[in-house]
C-alpha atoms as a PDB file:
ATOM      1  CA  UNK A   1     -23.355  44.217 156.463  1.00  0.00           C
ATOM      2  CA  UNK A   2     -27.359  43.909 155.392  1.00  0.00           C
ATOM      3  CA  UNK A   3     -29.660  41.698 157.518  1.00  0.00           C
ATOM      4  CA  UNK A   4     -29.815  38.712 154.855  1.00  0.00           C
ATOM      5  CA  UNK A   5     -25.862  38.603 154.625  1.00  0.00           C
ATOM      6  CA  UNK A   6     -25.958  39.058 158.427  1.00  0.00           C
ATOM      7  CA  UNK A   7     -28.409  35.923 158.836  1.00  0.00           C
ATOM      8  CA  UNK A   8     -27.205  33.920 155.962  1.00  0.00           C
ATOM      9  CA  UNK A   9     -23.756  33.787 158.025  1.00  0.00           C
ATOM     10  CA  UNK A  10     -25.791  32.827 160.863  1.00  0.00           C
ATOM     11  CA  UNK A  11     -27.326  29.940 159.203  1.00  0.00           C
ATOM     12  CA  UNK A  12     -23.533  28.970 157.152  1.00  0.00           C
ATOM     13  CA  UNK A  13     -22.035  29.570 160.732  1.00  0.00           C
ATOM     14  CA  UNK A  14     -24.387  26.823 162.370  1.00  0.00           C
ATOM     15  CA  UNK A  15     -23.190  24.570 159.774  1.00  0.00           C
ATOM     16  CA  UNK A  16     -19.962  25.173 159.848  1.00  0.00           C
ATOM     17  CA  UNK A  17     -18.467  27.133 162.834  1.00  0.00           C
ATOM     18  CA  UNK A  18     -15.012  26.805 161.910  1.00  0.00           C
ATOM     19  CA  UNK A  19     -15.484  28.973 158.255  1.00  0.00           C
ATOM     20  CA  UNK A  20     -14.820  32.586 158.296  1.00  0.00           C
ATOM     21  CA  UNK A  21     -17.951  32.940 155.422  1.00  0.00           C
ATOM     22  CA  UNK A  22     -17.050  36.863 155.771  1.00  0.00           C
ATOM     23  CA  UNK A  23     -13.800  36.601 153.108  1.00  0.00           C
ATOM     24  CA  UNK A  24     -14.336  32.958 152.322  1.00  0.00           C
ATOM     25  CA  UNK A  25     -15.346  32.137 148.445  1.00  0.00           C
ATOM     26  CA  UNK A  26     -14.688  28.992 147.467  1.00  0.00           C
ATOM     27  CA  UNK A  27     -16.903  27.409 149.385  1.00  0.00           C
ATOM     28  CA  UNK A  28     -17.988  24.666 146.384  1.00  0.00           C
ATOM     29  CA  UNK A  29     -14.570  24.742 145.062  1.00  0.00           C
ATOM     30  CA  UNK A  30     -12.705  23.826 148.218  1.00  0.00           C
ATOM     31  CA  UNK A  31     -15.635  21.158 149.117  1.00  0.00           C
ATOM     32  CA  UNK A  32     -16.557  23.219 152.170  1.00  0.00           C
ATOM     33  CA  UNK A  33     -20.317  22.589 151.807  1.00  0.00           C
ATOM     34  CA  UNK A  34     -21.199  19.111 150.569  1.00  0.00           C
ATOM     35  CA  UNK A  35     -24.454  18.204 148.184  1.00  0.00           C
ATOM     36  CA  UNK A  36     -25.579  17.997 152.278  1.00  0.00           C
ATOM     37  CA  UNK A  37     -25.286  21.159 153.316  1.00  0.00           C
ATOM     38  CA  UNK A  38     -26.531  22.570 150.124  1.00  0.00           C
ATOM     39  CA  UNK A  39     -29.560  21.300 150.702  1.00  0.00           C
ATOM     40  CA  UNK A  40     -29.901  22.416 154.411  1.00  0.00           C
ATOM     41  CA  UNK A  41     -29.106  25.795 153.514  1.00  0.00           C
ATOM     42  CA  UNK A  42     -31.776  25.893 150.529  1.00  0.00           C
ATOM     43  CA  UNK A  43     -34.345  24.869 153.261  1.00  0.00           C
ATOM     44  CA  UNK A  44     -33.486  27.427 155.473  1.00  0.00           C
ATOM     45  CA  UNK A  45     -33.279  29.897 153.103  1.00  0.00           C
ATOM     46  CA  UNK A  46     -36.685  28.913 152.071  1.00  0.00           C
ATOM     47  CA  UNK A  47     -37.998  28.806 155.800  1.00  0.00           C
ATOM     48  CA  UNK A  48     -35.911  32.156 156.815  1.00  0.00           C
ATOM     49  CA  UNK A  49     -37.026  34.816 153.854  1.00  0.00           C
ATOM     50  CA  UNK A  50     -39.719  32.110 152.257  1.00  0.00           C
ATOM     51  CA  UNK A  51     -37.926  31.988 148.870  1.00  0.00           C
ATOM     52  CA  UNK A  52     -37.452  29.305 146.771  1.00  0.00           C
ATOM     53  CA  UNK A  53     -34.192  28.992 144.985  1.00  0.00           C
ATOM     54  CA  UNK A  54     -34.980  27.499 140.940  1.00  0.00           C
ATOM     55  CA  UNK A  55     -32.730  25.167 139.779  1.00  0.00           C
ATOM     56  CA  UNK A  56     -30.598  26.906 137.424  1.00  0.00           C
ATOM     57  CA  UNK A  57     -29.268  29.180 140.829  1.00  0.00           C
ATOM     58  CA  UNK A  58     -28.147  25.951 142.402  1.00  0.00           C
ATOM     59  CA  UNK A  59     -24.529  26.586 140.859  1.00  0.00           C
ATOM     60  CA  UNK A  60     -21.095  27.372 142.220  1.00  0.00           C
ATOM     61  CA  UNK A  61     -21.220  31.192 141.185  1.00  0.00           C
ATOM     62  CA  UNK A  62     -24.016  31.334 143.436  1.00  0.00           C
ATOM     63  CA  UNK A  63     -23.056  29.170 146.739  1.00  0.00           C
ATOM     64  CA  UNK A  64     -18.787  29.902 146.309  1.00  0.00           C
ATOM     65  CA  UNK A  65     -19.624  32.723 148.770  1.00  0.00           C
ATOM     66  CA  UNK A  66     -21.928  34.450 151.623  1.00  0.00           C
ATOM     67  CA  UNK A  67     -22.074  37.646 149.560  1.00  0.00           C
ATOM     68  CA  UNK A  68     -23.179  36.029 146.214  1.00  0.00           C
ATOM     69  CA  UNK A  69     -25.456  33.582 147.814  1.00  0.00           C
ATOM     70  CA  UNK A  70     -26.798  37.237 149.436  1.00  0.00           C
ATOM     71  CA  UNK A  71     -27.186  38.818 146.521  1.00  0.00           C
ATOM     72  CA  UNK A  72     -29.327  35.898 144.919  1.00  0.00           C
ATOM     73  CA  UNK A  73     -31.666  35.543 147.753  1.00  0.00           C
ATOM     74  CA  UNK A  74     -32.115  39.087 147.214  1.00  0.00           C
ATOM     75  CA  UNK A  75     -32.672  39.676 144.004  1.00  0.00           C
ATOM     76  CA  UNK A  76     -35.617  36.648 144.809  1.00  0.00           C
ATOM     77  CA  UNK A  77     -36.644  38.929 147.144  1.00  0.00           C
ATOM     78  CA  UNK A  78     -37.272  41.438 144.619  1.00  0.00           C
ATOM     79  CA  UNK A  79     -38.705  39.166 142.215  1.00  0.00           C
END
């Protein structure tokens, strides 16, 4: 596992410990994470690797799992 997955299932871990977000990915689908913790985990993705997530990224193909949320944050990275 990379060090953003690795820390992004620190962060989704804090918010909810009982989740395995290693296989989980439904997370929007199954109403695991609320409009609530959506926004949490924005800010701390924006505080962690100080990247700011647009708009049209706030979807369910992009928070339905650790590894795709991952993968956006670093392709933002790249950007």
């Amino acid at each position: 596992m990379d060090n953003v997955l690795e820390t992004l299932i620190e962060i989704l871990t804090d918010l909810h410990p009982d989740v395995d977000f290693e296989n989980c990915d439904t997370l929007i689908d199954d109403k695991i994470l609320d409009s609530f913790d959506i926004v949490s985990l924005i800010s701390e993705i924006n505080n962690e690797w100080d990247v700011t997530i647009p708009a049209d990224k706030i979807d369910p193909e992009y928070f339905n799992s650790a590894q795709a949320l991952s993968a956006l944050i670093e392709e933002l990275l790249d950007d």
